[in-house]
PDB file of N, CA and C in Angstrom:
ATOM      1  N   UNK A   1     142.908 157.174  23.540  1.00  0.00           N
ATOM      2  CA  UNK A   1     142.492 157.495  24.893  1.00  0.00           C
ATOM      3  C   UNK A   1     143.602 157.214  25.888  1.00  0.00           C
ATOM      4  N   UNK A   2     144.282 156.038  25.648  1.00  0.00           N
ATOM      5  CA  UNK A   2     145.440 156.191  26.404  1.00  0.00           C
ATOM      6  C   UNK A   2     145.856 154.542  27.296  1.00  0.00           C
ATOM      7  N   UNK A   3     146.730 154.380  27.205  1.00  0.00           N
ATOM      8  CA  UNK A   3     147.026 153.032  27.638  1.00  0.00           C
ATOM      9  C   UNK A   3     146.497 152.792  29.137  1.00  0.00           C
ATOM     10  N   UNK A   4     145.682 151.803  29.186  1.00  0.00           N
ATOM     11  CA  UNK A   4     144.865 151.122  30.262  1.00  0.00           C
ATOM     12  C   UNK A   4     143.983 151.903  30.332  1.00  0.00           C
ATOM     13  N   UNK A   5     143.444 152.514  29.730  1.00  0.00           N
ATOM     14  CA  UNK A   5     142.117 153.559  29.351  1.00  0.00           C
ATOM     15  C   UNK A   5     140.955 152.404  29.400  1.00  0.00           C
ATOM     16  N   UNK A   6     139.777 151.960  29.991  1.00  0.00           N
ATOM     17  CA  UNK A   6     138.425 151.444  29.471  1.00  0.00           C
ATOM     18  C   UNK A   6     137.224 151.990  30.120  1.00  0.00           C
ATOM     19  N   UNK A   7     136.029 151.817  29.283  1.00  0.00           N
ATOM     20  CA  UNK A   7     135.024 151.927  29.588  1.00  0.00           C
ATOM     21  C   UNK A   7     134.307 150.738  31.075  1.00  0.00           C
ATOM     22  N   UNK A   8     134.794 151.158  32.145  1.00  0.00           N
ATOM     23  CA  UNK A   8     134.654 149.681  33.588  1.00  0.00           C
ATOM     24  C   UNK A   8     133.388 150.460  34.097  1.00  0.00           C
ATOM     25  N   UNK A   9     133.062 149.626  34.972  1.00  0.00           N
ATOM     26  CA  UNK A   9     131.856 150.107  36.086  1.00  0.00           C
ATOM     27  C   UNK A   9     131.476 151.813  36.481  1.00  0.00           C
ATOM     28  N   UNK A  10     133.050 151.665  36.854  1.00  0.00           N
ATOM     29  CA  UNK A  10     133.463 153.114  37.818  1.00  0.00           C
ATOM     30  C   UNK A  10     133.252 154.150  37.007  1.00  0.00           C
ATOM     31  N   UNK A  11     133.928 153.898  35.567  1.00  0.00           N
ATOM     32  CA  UNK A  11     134.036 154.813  34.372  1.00  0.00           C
ATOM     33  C   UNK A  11     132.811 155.509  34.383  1.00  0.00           C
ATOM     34  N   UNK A  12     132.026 154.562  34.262  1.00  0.00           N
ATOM     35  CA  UNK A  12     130.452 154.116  33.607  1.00  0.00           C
ATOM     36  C   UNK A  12     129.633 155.334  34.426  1.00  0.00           C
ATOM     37  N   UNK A  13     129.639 155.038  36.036  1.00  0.00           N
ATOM     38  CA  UNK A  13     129.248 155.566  36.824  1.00  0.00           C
ATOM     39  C   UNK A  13     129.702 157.122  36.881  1.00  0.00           C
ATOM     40  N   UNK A  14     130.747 157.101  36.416  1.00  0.00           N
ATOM     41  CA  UNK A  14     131.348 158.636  36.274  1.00  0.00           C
ATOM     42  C   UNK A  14     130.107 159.583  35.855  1.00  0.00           C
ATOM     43  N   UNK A  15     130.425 158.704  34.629  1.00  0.00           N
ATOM     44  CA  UNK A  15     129.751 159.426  33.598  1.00  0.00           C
ATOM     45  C   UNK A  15     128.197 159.940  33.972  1.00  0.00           C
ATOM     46  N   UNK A  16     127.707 158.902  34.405  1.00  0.00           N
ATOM     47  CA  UNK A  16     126.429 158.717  34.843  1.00  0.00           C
ATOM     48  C   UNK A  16     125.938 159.912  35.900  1.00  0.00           C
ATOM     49  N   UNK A  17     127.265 159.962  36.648  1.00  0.00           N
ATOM     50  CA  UNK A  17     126.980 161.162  37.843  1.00  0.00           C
ATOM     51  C   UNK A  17     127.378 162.501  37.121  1.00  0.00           C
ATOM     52  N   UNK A  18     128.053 162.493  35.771  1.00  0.00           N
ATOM     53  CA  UNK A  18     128.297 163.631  35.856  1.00  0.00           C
ATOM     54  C   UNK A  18     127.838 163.748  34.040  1.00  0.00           C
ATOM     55  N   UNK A  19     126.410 163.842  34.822  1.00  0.00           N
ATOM     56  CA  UNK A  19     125.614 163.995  33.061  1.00  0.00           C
ATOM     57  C   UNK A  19     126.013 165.890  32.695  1.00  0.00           C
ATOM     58  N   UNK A  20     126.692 165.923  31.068  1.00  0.00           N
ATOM     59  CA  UNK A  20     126.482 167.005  30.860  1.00  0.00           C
ATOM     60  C   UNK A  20     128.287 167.088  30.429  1.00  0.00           C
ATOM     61  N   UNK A  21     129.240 166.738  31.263  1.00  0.00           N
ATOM     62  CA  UNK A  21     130.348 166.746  30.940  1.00  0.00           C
ATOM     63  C   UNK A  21     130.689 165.840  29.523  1.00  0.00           C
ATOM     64  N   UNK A  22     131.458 165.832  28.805  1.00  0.00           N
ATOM     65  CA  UNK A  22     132.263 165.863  27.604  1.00  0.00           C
ATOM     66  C   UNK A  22     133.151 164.487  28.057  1.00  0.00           C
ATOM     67  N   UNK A  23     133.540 163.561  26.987  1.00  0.00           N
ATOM     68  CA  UNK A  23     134.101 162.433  27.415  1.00  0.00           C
ATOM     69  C   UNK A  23     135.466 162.482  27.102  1.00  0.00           C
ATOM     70  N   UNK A  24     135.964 163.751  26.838  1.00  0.00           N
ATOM     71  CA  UNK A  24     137.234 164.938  26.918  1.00  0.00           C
ATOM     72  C   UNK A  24     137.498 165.075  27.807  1.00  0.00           C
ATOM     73  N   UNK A  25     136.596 165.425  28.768  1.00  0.00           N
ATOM     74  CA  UNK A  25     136.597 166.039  30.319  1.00  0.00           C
ATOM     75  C   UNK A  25     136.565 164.570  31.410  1.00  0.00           C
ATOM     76  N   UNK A  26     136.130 163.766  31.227  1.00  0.00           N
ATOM     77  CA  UNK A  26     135.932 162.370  31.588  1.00  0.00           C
ATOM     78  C   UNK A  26     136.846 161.904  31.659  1.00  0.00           C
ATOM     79  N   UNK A  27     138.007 162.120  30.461  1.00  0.00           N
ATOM     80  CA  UNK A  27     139.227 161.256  30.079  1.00  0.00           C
ATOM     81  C   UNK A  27     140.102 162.037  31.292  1.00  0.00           C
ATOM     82  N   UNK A  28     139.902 163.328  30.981  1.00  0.00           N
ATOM     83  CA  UNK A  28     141.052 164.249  31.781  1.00  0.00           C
ATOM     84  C   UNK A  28     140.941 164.083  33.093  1.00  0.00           C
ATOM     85  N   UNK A  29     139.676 163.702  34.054  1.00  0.00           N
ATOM     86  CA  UNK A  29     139.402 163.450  34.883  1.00  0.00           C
ATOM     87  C   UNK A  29     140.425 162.457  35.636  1.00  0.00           C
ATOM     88  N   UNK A  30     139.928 161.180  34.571  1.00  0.00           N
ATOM     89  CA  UNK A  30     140.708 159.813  34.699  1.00  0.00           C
ATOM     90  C   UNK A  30     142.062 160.004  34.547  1.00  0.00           C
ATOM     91  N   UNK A  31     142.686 160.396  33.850  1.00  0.00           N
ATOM     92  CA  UNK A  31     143.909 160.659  34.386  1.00  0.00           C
ATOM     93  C   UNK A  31     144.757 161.550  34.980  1.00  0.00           C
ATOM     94  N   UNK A  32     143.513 162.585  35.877  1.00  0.00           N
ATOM     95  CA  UNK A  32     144.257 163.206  37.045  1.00  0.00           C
ATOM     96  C   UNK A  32     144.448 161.890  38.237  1.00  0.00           C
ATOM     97  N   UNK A  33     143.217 161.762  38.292  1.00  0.00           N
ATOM     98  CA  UNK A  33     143.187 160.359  39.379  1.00  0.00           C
ATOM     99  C   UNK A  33     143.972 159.377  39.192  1.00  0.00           C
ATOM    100  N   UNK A  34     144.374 158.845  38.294  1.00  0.00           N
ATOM    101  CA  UNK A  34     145.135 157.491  38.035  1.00  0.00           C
ATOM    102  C   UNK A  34     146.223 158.422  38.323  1.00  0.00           C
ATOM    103  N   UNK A  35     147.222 159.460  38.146  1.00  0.00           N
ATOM    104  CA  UNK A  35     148.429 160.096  39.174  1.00  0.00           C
ATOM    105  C   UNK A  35     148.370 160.051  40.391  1.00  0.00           C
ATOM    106  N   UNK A  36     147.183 159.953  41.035  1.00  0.00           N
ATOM    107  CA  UNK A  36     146.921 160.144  42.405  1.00  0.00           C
ATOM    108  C   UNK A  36     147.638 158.957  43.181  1.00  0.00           C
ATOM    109  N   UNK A  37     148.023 158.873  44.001  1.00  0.00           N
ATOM    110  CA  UNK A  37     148.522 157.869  45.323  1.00  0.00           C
ATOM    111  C   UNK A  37     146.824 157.511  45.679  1.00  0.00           C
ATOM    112  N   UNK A  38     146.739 156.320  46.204  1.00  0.00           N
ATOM    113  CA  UNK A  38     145.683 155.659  46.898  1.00  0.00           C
ATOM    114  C   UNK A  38     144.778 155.144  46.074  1.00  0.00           C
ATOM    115  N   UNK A  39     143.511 154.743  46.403  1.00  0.00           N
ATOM    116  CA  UNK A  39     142.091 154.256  45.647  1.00  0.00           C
ATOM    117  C   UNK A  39     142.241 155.269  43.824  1.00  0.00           C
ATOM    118  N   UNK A  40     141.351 154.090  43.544  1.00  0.00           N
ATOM    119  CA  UNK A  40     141.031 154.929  41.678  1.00  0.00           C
ATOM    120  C   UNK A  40     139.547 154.981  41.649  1.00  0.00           C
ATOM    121  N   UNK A  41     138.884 155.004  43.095  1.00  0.00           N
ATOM    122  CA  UNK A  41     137.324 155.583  42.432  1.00  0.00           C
ATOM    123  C   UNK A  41     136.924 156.972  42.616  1.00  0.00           C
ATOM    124  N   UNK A  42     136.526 157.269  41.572  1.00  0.00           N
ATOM    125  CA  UNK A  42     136.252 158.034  41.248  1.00  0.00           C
ATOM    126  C   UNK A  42     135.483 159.499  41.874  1.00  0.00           C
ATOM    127  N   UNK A  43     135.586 160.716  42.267  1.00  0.00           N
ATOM    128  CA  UNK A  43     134.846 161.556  43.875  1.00  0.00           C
ATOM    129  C   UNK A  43     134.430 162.413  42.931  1.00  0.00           C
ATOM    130  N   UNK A  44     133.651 163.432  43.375  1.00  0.00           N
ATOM    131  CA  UNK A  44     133.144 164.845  42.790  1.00  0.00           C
ATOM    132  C   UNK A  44     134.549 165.332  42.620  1.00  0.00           C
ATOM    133  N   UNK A  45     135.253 165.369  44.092  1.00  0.00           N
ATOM    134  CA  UNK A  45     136.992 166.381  43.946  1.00  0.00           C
ATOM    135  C   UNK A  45     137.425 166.292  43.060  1.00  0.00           C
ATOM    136  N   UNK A  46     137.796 164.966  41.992  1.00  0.00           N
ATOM    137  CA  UNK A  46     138.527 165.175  40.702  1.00  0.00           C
ATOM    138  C   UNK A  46     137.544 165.558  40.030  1.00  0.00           C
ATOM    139  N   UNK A  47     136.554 166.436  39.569  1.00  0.00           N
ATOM    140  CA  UNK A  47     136.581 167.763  39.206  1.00  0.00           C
ATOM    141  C   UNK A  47     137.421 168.461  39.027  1.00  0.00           C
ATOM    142  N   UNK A  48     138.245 169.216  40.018  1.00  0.00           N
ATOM    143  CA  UNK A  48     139.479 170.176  40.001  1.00  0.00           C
ATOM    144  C   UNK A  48     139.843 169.687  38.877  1.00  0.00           C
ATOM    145  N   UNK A  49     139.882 168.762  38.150  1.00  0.00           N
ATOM    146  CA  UNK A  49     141.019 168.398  36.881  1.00  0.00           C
ATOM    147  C   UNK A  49     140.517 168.842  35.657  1.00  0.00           C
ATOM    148  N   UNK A  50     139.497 169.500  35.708  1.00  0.00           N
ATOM    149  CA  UNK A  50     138.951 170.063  34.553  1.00  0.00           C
ATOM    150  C   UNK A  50     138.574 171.320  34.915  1.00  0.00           C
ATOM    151  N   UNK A  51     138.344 172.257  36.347  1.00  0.00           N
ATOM    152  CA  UNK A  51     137.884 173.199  36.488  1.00  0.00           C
ATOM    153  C   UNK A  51     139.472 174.647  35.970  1.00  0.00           C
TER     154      UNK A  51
END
């Protein structure tokens, strides 16, 4: 999954909000955002990283 990859709160909650997605799509998510400049929680917008 990838170095500093875990299952945390935020993760958790991801997931939670985004019943139906793939934990493929979850991962890819997470590391559009972790490139990002600023905060690492998690928005609907990183979407785009899988659309």
């Amino acid at each position: 999954m990838g170095k500093g990859f875990s299952f945390n709160v935020a993760f958790q909650k991801w997931l939670k909000s985004n019943t139906g997605k793939s934990l493929e799509e979850a991962i890819t998510c997470w590391k559009y955002k972790k490139q990002l400049q600023g905060h690492n929680r998690y928005e609907r917008t990183d979407l785009i990283a899988i659309e």
